[in-house]
Protein backbone atom coordinates (compact mmCIF):
# COMPACT_ATOMS: atom_id res chain seq x y z
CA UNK A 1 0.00 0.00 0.00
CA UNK A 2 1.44 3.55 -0.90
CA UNK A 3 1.49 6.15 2.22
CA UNK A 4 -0.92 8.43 2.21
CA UNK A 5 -0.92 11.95 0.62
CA UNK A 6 -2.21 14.24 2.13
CA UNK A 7 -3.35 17.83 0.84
CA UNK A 8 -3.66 20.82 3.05
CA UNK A 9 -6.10 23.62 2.15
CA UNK A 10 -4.04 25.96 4.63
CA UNK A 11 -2.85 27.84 1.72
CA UNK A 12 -4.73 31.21 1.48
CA UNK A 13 -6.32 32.17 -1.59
CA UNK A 14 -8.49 35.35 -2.67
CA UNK A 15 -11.83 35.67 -1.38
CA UNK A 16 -14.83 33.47 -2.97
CA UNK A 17 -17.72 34.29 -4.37
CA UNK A 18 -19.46 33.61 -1.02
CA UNK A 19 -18.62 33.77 2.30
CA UNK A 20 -19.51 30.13 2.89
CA UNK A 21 -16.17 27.93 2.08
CA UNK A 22 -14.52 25.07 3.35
CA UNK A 23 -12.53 24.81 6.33
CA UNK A 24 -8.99 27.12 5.79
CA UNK A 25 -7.36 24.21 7.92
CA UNK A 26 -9.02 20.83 6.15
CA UNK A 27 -6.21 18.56 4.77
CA UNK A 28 -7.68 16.31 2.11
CA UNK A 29 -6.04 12.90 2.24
CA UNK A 30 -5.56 10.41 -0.84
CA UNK A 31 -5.55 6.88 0.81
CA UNK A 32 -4.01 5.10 -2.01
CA UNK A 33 -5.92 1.42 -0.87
CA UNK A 34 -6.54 -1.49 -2.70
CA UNK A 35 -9.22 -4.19 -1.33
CA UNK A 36 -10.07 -7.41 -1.81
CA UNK A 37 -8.07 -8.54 -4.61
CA UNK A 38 -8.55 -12.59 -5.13
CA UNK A 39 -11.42 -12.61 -2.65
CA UNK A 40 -14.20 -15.37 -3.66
CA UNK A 41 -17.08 -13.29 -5.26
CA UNK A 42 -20.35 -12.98 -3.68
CA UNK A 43 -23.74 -12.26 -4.71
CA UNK A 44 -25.60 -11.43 -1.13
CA UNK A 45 -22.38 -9.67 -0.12
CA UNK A 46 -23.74 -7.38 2.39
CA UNK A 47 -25.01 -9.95 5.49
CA UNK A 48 -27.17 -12.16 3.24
CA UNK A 49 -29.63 -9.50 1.94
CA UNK A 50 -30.32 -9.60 -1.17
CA UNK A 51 -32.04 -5.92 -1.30
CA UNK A 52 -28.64 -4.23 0.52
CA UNK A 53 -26.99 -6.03 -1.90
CA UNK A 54 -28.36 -5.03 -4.81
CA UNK A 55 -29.03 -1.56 -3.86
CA UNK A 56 -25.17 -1.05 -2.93
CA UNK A 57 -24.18 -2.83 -6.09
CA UNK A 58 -25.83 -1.06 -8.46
CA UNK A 59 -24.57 2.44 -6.89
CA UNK A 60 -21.11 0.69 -7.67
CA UNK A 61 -21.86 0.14 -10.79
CA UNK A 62 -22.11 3.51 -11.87
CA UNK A 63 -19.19 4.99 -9.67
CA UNK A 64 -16.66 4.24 -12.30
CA UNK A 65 -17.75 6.18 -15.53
CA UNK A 66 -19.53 8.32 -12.87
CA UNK A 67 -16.51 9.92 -10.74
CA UNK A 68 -14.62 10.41 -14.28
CA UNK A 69 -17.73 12.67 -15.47
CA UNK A 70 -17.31 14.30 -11.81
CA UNK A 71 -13.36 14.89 -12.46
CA UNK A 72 -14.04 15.99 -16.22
CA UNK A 73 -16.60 18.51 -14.52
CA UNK A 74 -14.34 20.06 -12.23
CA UNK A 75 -10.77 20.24 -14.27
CA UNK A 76 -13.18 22.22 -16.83
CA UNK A 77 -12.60 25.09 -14.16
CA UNK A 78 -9.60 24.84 -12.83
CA UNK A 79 -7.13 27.03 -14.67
CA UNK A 80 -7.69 30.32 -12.70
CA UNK A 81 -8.64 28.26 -9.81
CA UNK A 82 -6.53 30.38 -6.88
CA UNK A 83 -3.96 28.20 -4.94
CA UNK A 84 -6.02 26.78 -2.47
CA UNK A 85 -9.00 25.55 -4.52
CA UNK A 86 -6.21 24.62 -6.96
CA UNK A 87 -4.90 22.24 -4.24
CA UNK A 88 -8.07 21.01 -3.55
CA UNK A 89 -9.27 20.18 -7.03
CA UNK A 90 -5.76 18.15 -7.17
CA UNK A 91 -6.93 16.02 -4.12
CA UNK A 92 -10.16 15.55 -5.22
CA UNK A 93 -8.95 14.09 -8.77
CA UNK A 94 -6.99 11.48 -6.81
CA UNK A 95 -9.10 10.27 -4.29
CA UNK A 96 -11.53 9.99 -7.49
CA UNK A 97 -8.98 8.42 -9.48
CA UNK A 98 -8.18 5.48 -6.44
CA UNK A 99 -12.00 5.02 -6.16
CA UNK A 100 -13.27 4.53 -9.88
CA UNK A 101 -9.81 1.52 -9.95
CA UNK A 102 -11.55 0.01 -6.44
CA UNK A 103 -14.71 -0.18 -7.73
CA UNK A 104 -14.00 -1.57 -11.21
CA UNK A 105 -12.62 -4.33 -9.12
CA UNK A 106 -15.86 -4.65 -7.22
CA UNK A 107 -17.96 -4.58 -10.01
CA UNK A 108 -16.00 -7.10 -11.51
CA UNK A 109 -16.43 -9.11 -8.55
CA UNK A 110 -19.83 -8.46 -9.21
CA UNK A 111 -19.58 -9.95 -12.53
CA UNK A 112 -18.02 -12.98 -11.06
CA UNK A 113 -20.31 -13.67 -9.02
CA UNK A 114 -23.24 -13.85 -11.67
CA UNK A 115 -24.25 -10.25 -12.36
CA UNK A 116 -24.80 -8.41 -15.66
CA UNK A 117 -24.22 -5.11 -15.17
CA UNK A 118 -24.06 -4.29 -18.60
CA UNK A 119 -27.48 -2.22 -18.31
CA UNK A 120 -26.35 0.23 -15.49
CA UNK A 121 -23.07 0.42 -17.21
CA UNK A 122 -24.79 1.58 -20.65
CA UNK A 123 -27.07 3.97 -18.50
CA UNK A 124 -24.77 5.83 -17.45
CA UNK A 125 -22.81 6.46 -20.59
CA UNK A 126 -25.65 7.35 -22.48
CA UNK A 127 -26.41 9.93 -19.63
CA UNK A 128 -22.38 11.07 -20.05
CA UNK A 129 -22.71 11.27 -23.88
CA UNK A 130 -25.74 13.72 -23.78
CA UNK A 131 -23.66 15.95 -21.58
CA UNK A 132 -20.67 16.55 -24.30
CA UNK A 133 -22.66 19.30 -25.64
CA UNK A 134 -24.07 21.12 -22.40
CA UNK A 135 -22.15 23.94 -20.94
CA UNK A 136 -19.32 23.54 -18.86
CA UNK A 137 -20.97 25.03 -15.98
CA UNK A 138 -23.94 22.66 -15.96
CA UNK A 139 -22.09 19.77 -15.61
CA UNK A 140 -20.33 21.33 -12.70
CA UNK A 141 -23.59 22.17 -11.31
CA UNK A 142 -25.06 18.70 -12.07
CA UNK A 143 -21.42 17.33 -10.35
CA UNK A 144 -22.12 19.53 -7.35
CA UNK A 145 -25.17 18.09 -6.54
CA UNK A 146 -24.11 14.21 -7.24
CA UNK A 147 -21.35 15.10 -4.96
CA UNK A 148 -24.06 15.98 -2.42
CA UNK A 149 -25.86 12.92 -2.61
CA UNK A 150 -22.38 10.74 -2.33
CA UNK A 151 -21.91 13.34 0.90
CA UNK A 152 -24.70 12.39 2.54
CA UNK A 153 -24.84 8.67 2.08
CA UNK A 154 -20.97 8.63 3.16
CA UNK A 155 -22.09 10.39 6.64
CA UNK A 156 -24.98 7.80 7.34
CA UNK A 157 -22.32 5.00 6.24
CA UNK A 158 -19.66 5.99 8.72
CA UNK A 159 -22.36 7.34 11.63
CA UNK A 160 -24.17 3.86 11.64
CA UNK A 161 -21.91 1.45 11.56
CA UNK A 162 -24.97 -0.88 11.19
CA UNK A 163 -25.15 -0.84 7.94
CA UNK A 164 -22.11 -2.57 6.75
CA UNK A 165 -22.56 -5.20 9.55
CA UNK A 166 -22.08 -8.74 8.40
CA UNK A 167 -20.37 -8.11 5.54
CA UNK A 168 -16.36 -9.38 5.06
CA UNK A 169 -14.29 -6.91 6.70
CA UNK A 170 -12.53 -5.90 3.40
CA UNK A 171 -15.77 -5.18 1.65
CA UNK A 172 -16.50 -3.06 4.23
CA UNK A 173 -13.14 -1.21 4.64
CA UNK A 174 -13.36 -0.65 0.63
CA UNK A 175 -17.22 1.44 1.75
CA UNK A 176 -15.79 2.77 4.64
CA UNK A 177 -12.42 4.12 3.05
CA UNK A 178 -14.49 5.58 -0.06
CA UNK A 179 -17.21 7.39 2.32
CA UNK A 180 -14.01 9.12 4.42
CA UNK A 181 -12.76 10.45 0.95
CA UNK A 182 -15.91 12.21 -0.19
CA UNK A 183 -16.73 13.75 3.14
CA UNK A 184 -13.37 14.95 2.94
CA UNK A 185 -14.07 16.21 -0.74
CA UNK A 186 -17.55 17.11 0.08
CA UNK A 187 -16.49 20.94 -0.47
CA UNK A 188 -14.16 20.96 -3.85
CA UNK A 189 -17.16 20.70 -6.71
CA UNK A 190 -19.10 23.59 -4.17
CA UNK A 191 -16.19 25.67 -4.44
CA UNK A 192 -15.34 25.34 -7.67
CA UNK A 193 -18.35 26.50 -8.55
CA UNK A 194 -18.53 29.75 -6.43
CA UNK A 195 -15.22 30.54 -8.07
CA UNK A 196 -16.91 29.65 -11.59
CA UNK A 197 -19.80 31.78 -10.81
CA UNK A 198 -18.07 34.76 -8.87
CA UNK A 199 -19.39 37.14 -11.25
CA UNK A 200 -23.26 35.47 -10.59
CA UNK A 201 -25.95 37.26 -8.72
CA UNK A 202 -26.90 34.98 -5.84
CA UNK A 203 -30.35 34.24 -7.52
CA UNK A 204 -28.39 33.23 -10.73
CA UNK A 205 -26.64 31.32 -8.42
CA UNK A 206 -29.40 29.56 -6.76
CA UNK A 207 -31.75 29.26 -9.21
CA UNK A 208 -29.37 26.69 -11.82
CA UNK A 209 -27.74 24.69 -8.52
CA UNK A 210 -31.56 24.45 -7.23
CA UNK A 211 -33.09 23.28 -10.36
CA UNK A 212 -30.01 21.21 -11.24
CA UNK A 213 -30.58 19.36 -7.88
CA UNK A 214 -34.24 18.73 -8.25
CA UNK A 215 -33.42 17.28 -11.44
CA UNK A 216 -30.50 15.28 -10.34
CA UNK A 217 -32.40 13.36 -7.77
CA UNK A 218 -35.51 12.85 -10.13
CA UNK A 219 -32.70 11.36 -12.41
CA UNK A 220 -31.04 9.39 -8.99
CA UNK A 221 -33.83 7.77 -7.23
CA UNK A 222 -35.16 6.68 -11.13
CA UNK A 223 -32.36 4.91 -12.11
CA UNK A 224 -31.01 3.75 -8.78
CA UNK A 225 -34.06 2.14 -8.52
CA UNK A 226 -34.25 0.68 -11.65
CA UNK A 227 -31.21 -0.54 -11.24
CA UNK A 228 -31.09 -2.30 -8.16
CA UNK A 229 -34.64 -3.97 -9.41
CA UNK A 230 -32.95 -5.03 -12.54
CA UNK A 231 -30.41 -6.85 -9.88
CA UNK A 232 -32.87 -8.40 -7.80
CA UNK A 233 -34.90 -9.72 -11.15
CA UNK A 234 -31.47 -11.16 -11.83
CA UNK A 235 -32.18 -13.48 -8.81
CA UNK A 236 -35.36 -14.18 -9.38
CA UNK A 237 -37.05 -11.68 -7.18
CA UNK A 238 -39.36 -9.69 -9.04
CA UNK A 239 -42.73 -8.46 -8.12
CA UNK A 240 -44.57 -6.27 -5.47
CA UNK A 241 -43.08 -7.70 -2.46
CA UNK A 242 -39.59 -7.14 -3.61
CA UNK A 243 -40.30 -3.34 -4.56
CA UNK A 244 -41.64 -3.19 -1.17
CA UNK A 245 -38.73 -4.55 0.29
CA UNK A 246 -36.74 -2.14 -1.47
CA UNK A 247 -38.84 0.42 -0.28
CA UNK A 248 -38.57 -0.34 3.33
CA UNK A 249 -34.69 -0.50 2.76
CA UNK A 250 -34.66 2.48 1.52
CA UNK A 251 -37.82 4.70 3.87
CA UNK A 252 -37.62 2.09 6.85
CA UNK A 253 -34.69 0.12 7.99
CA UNK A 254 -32.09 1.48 7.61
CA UNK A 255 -33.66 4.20 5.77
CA UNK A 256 -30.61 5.99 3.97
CA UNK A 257 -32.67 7.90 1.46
CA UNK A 258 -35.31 8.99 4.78
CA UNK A 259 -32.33 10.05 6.74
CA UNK A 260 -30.67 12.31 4.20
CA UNK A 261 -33.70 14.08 3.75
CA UNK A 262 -33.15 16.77 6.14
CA UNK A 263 -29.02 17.28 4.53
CA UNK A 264 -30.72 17.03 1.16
CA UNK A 265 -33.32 19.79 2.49
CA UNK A 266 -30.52 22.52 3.70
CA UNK A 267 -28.98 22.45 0.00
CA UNK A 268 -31.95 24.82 -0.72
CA UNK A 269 -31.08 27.26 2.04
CA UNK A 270 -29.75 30.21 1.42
CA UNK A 271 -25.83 30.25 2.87
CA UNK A 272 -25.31 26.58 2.14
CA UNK A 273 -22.22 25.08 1.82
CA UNK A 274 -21.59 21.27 2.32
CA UNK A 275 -18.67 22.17 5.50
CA UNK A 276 -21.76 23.81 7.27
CA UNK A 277 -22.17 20.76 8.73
CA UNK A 278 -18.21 20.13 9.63
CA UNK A 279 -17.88 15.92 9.87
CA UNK A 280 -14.05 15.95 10.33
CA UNK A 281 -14.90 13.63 14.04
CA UNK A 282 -16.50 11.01 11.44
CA UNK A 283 -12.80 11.45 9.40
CA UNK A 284 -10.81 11.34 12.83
CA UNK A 285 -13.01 7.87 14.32
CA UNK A 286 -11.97 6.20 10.69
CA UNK A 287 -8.44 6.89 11.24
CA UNK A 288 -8.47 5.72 14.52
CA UNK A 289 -9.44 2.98 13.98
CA UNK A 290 -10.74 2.01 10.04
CA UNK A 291 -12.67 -1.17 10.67
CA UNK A 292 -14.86 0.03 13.08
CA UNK A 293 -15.62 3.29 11.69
């Protein structure tokens, strides 16, 4: 395993576009991990259940062609970036880099263990390819809010250690690991695009990162659910129960999509930024101690 690097934002750069930023001291550290190389594959991975299974699967599936749309998104504004945002945005492309190669190995794992993926893959580059054309600063308001949603999952991930419970320890390090990295990152995309949009209004602001959010998780919660129930058909479970199940998964127990609701909420709120809600203990417990984070 390579040593970490780690990048600090201490380095002072001119004032944003909003007073909102990340924190001047957050270091931002690539992890440079590798998981479960030559482990058996698995189809119920995550204790048994099918519906955790598929649910976390399918999100995998999409991370890959996914976080290179994210890095395309962001590099598109980085050539005035000042030095600090500059330093960030060169974190941010690693940590991405590391966690697209980890999950091609899951999802090949995946494979392995008797899934096509082929459909979720082909989603999402179709959904890439009609982007080409689209400004530059759509995609990195479209980014923005995908980094959001990975935000907000990663904090329910490492604050309920319930979730991963049961599974293999390295397939939970490899969640674990990836969820520390975004919360870490949570801020670049947001501050990339204050610095793309300095010369904005704040309703020109808020009006394209509002509307790019409701469409984002009209376009999420679609295909994610699609998705996973093109997974579970893949076992055989298809019907109203299983859509139920998925629902309760999802709105019950555990609920990940019920408890983000309120961090999905404050996005709208005038004076958001995604360190508002500084998470750096959840960063500190993982390095303390990973496999219990």
């Amino acid at each position: 395993m390579n040593a970490p690097s780690r990048f600090s934002a201490a380095v002072e750069p001119a004032a944003p576009a909003d007073k909102a930023r990340s924190p001047a001291d957050l270091t931002i550290t690539v992890r440079d991990r590798r998981f479960g190389r030559g482990r058996k594959a698995q189809r119920w991975w995550l204790n048994g259940d099918p519906v955790a299974s598929a649910w976390h699967t399918a999100l995998s599936a999409t991370f890959p062609r996914g976080e290179a749309f994210f890095i395309e998104a962001v590099k598109a504004h980085r050539n005035d970036a000042p030095p600090r945002l500059a330093e960030e945005i060169r974190a941010f492309i690693a940590q991405e880099v590391n966690h697209s190669r980890e999950h091609v190995a899951f999802n090949r794992a995946a494979g392995e263990a008797g899934y096509d993926l082929t459909r979720i893959d082909a989603r999402v580059a179709e959904f890439i390819a009609r982007t080409r054309d689209r400004p530059a600063i759509v995609n990195l308001a479209a980014t923005m809010a995908l980094e959001h949603y990975t935000a907000m999952m990663a904090h329910q991930f490492l604050a309920r250690p319930a979730y991963f419970a049961g599974t293999d320890p390295e397939t939970a390090a490899l969640w674990r690991w990836h969820a520390v990295e975004e919360i870490e990152h949570k801020g670049v995309a947001y501050d990339t695009w204050l610095h793309a949009t300095r010369g904005w209004s704040r309703w020109q602001r808020w009006r394209l990162k509002a509307l790019m959010m409701l469409i984002v998780t009209r376009n999420f919660l679609r295909h994610r659910i699609e998705d996973t129930l093109d997974l579970l058909a893949q076992d055989g479970f298809t019907g109203a129960k299983w859509k139920a199940r998925l629902g309760w998964y999802l709105l019950g127990k555990p609920g990940v999509l019920r408890r983000i609701f309120p961090a999905w909420l404050a996005y709208f709120a005038p004076g958001f930024h995604p360190w508002n809600r500084d998470e750096r203990a959840l960063v500190a417990q993982f390095e303390a101690d990973p496999a219990r984070s």
